[in-house]
Each structure stands twice: as C-alpha cells, then as structure tokens.
Protein backbone atom coordinates (compact mmCIF):
# COMPACT_ATOMS: atom_id res chain seq x y z
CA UNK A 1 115.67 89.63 104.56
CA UNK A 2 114.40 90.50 107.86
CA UNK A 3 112.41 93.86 108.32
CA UNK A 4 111.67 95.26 111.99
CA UNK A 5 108.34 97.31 111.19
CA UNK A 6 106.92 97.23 114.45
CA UNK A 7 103.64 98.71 113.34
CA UNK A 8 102.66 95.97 110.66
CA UNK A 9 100.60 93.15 111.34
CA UNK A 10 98.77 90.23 109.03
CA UNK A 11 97.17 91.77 106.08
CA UNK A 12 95.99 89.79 102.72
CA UNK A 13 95.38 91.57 99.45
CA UNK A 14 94.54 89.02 96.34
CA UNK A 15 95.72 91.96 94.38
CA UNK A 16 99.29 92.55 96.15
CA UNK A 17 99.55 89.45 97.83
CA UNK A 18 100.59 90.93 101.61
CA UNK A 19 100.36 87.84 103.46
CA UNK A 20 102.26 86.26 106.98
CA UNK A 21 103.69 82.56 106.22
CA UNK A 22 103.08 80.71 108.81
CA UNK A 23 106.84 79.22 109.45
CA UNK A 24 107.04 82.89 110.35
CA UNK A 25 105.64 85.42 113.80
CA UNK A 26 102.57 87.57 111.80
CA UNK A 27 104.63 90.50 111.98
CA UNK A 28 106.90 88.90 109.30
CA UNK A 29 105.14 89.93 105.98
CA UNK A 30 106.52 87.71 103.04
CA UNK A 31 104.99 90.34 100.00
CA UNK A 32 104.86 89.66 96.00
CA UNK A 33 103.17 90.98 92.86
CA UNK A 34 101.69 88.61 90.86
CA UNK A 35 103.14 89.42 87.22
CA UNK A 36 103.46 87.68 83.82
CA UNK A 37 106.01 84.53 84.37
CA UNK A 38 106.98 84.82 80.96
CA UNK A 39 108.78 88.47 81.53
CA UNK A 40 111.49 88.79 84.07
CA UNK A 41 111.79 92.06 85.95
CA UNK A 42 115.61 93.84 85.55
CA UNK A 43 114.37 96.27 87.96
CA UNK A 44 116.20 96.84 91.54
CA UNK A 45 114.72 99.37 93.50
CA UNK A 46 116.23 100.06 97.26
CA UNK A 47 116.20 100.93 99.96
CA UNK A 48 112.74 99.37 100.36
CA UNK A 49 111.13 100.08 102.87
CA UNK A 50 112.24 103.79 102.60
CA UNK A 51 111.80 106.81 104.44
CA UNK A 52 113.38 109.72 102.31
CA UNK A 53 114.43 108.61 98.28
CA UNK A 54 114.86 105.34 96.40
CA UNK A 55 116.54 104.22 93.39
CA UNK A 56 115.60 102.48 91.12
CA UNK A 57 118.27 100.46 88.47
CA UNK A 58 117.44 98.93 85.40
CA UNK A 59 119.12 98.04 82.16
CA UNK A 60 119.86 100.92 79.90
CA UNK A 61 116.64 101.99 77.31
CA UNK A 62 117.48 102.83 73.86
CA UNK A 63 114.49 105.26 74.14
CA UNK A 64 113.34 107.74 76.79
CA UNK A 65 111.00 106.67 78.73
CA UNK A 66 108.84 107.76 81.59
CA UNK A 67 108.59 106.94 85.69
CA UNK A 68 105.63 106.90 86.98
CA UNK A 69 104.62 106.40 91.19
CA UNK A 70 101.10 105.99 92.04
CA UNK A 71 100.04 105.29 95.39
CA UNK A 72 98.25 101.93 96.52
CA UNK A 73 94.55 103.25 95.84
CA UNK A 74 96.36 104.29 92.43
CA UNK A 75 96.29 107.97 92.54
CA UNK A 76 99.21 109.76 90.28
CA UNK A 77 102.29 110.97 92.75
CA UNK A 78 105.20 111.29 90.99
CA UNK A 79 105.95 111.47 87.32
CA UNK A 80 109.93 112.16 85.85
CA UNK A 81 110.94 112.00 82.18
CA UNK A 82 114.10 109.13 82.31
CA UNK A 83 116.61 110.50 79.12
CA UNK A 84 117.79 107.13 76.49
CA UNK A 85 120.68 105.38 78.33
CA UNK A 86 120.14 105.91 81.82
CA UNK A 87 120.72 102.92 84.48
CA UNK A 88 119.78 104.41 87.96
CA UNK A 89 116.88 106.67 88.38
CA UNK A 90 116.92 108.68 91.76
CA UNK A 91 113.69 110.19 93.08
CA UNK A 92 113.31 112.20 96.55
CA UNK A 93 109.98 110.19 98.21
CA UNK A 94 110.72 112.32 101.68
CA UNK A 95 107.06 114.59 100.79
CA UNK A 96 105.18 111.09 100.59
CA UNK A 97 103.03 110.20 103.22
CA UNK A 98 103.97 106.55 104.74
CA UNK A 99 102.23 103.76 102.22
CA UNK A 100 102.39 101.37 99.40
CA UNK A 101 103.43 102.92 96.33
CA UNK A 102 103.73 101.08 92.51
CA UNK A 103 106.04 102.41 90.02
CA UNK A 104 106.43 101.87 86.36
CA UNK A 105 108.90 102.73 83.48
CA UNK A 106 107.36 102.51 80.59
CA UNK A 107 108.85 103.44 76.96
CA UNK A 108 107.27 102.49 73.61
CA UNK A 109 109.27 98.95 73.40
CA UNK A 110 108.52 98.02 77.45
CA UNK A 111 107.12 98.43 80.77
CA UNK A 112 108.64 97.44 83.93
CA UNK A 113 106.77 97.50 87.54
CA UNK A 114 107.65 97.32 91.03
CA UNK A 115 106.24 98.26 94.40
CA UNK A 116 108.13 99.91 97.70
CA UNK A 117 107.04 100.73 101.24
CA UNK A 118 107.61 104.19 103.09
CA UNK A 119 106.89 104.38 106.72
C-alpha cells in the first residue's frame, strides 16, 4: 500500500522497526513490530495513518476487556472499557497530537497489540 506522507523521511528504530527498503525512494517507509511468531494478531485497525478516529476489529472476547493507547515515548492517552462480545471498537483520536501511538486490548485470557500513525 502506497502512503503519500510528504513530511516523512528515513528513520530506524530497533524497537519499531521504521526503516526505507531500498527497492523503494526513502520516503517509502516499509514499518513492523517485532512480536511473538507463535501468536497471530486478529486485530485490523484502519484507517492508518489517521487524522480524526480509527477502528479497531477483532474477534469477539468472551470477557470484557480493556483498550489502552499510549503514545510512542509510552505515556497513557486513551483508556475505554470494551463490554464481552464486541467486534469493532471506535475511538475519536481527532484531540491527539500527530505521532506514533501503540494500542492494546487486553482481557484476563489475552492481549492483542498494534500501532497507527496520525499526522
């Protein structure tokens, strides 16, 4: 997927793994979190990069279980309770300043990460 954000260049983070490929112009930024290969992710979380909300979908919990946002230097943002059975989570991001932000939706049986951009 191709991503016209004029104002990023070449960055690299051993952490967050920003880095330009080099098949691609360095304002291409090909981005991953490294994460446990044994678990797979069922988290979708668009649009990313976002200017005013996201949502995020998962599979349905059994349990309630709790979004949290932090922002890239890992400062608290955004908490929001998520009730048993819910699939898409929608959350209003238009009072965040532009940035990397990590979320996670944790319940007592799992946790499940991502990351979006806001410019």
């Amino acid at each position: 997927m191709d991503i016209d954000i004029p104002y990023l260049r070449c960055y690299s983070d051993s952490n967050i793994n920003f880095s330009a490929n080099q098949l691609y112009p360095c304002d291409t930024i090909i981005s991953s979190i490294d994460e446990d290969s044994e678990k797979s992710s069922n988290v979708i979380l668009y649009p990313n990069p976002t200017t005013e909300n996201i949502s995020i979908l998962t599979s349905a919990r059994t349990n309630e279980s709790q979004l949290t946002i932090y922002n890239v230097t890992g400062k608290f943002q955004f908490r929001k309770l998520v009730p048993a059975g819910t699939k898409n989570v929608n959350v209003d991001v238009s009072h965040f300043g532009p940035g990397s932000y990590f979320f996670e939706i944790r319940n007592q049986a799992e946790v499940e990460s991502g990351f979006f951009l806001i410019y």
